[in-house]
Every structure is written in C-alpha cells, then in structure tokens.
C-alpha atoms as a PDB file:
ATOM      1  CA  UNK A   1     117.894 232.533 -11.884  1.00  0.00           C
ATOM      2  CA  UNK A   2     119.325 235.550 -10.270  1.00  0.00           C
ATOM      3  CA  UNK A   3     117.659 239.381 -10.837  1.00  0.00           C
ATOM      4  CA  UNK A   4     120.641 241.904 -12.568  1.00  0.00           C
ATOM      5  CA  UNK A   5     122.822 242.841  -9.651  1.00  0.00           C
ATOM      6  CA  UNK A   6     125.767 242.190  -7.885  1.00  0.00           C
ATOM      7  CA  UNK A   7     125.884 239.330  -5.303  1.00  0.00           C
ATOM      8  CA  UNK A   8     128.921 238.535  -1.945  1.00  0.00           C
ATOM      9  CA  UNK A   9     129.727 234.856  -2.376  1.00  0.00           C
ATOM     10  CA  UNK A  10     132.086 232.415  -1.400  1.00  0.00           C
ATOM     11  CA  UNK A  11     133.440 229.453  -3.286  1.00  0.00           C
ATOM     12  CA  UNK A  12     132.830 226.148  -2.150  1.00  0.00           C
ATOM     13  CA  UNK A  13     133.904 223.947  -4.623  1.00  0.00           C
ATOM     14  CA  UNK A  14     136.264 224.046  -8.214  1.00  0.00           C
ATOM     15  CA  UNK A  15     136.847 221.698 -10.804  1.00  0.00           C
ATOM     16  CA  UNK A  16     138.752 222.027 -14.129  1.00  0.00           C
ATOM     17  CA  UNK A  17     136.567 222.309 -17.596  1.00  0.00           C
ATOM     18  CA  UNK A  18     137.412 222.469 -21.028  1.00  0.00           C
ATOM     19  CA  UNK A  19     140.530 225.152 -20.589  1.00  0.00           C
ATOM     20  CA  UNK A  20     138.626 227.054 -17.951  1.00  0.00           C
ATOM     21  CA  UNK A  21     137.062 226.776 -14.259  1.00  0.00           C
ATOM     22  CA  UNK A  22     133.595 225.328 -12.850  1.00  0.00           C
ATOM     23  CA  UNK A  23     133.113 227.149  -9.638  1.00  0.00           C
ATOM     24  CA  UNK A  24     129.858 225.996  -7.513  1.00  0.00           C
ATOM     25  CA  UNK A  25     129.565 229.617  -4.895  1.00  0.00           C
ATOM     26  CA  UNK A  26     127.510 230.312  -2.039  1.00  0.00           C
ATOM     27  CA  UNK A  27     125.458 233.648  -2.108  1.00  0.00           C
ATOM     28  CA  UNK A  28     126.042 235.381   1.285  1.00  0.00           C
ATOM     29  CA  UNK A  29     123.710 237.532   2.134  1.00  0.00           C
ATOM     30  CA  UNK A  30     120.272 239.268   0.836  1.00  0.00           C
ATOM     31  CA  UNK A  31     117.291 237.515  -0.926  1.00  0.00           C
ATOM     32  CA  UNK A  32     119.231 234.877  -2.273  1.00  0.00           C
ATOM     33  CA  UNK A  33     121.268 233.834   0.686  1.00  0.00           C
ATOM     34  CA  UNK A  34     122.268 230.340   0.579  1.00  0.00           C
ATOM     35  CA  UNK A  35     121.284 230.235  -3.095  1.00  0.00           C
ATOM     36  CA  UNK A  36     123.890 227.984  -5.218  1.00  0.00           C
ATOM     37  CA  UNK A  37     125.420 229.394  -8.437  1.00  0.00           C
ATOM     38  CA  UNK A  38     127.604 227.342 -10.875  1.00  0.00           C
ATOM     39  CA  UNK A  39     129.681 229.426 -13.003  1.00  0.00           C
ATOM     40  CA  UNK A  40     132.452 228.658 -15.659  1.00  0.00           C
ATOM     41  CA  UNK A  41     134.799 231.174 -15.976  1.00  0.00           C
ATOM     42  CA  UNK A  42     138.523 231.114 -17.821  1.00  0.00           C
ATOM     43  CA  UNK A  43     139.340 234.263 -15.668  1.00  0.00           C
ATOM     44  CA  UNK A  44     141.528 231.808 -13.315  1.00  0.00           C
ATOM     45  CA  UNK A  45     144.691 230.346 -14.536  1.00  0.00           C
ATOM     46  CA  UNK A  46     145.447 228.960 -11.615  1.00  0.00           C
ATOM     47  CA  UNK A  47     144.997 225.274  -9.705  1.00  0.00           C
ATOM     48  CA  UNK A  48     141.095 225.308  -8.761  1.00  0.00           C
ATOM     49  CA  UNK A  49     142.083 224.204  -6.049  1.00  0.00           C
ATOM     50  CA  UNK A  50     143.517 227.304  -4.651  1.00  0.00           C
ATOM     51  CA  UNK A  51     139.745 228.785  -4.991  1.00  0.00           C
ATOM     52  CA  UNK A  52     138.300 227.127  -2.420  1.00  0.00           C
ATOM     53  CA  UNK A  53     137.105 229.323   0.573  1.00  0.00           C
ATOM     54  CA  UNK A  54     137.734 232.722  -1.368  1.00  0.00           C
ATOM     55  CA  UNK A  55     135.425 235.351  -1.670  1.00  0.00           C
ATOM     56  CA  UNK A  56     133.736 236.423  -4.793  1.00  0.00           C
ATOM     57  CA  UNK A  57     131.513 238.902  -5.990  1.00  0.00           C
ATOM     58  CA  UNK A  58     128.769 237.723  -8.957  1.00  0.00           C
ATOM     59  CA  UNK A  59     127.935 240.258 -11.561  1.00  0.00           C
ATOM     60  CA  UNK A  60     124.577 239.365 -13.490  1.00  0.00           C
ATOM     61  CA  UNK A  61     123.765 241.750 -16.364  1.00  0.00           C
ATOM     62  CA  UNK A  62     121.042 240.865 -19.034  1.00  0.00           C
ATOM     63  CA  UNK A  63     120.449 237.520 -16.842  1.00  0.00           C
ATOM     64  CA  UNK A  64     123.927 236.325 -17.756  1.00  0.00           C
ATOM     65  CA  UNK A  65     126.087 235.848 -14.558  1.00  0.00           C
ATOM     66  CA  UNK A  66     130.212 237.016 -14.416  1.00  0.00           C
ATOM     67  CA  UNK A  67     132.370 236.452 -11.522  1.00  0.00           C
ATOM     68  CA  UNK A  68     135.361 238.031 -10.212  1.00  0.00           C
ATOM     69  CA  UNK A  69     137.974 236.716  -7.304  1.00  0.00           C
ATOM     70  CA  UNK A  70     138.777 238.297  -4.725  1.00  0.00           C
ATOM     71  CA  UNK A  71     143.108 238.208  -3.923  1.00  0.00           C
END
C-alpha cells in the first residue's frame, strides 16, 4: 500500500470494467519506483486502449488511491 502522497506513473496496461477503466501503472520514481498500482477509475470515457504509454499522476489520500491522465 502506498503512504498519502502524490506519485509520476505511467500506464502500462487497460482493460474495460463494469462501465469504467482497470489501469495497471508503473510508479516512476522515489521509494516506490517500479511499484505496480491497479486502479479503476470511470474518469476515462475513452477506448483503454488509447491509455497505454501515458503519463499519470496517483493521488492517495486517507490510503485510498485517485488517478488523473495526463493529455
């Protein structure tokens, strides 16, 4: 599990789930480099496709993990 903070990661791999996303990320850099996170998110209405290789940033607050796309 990942301390509160905000984390540089790139996606790796996307699959559809249950009206939303399943994005498997790569954290880049700091303690948890090379750490895997799996993250649902509905935030992407989009083919999941399309997020593969994009950067990210991962949000956790009160242990519970967010993530945003970068365009």
């Amino acid at each position: 599990m990942l301390d509160d903070g905000t984390y540089d990661a790139l996606v790796f791999d996307a699959d559809d789930a249950d009206g939303g996303v399943t994005v498997e990320l790569t954290i880049l850099s700091g303690e948890h480099k090379g750490a895997v996170v799996s993250v649902s998110t509905d935030s992407w209405p989009g083919d999941p496709i399309e997020l593969l290789g994009i950067p990210a940033t991962i949000t956790v607050s009160d242990g519970r993990p967010s993530v945003s796309f970068e365009p």
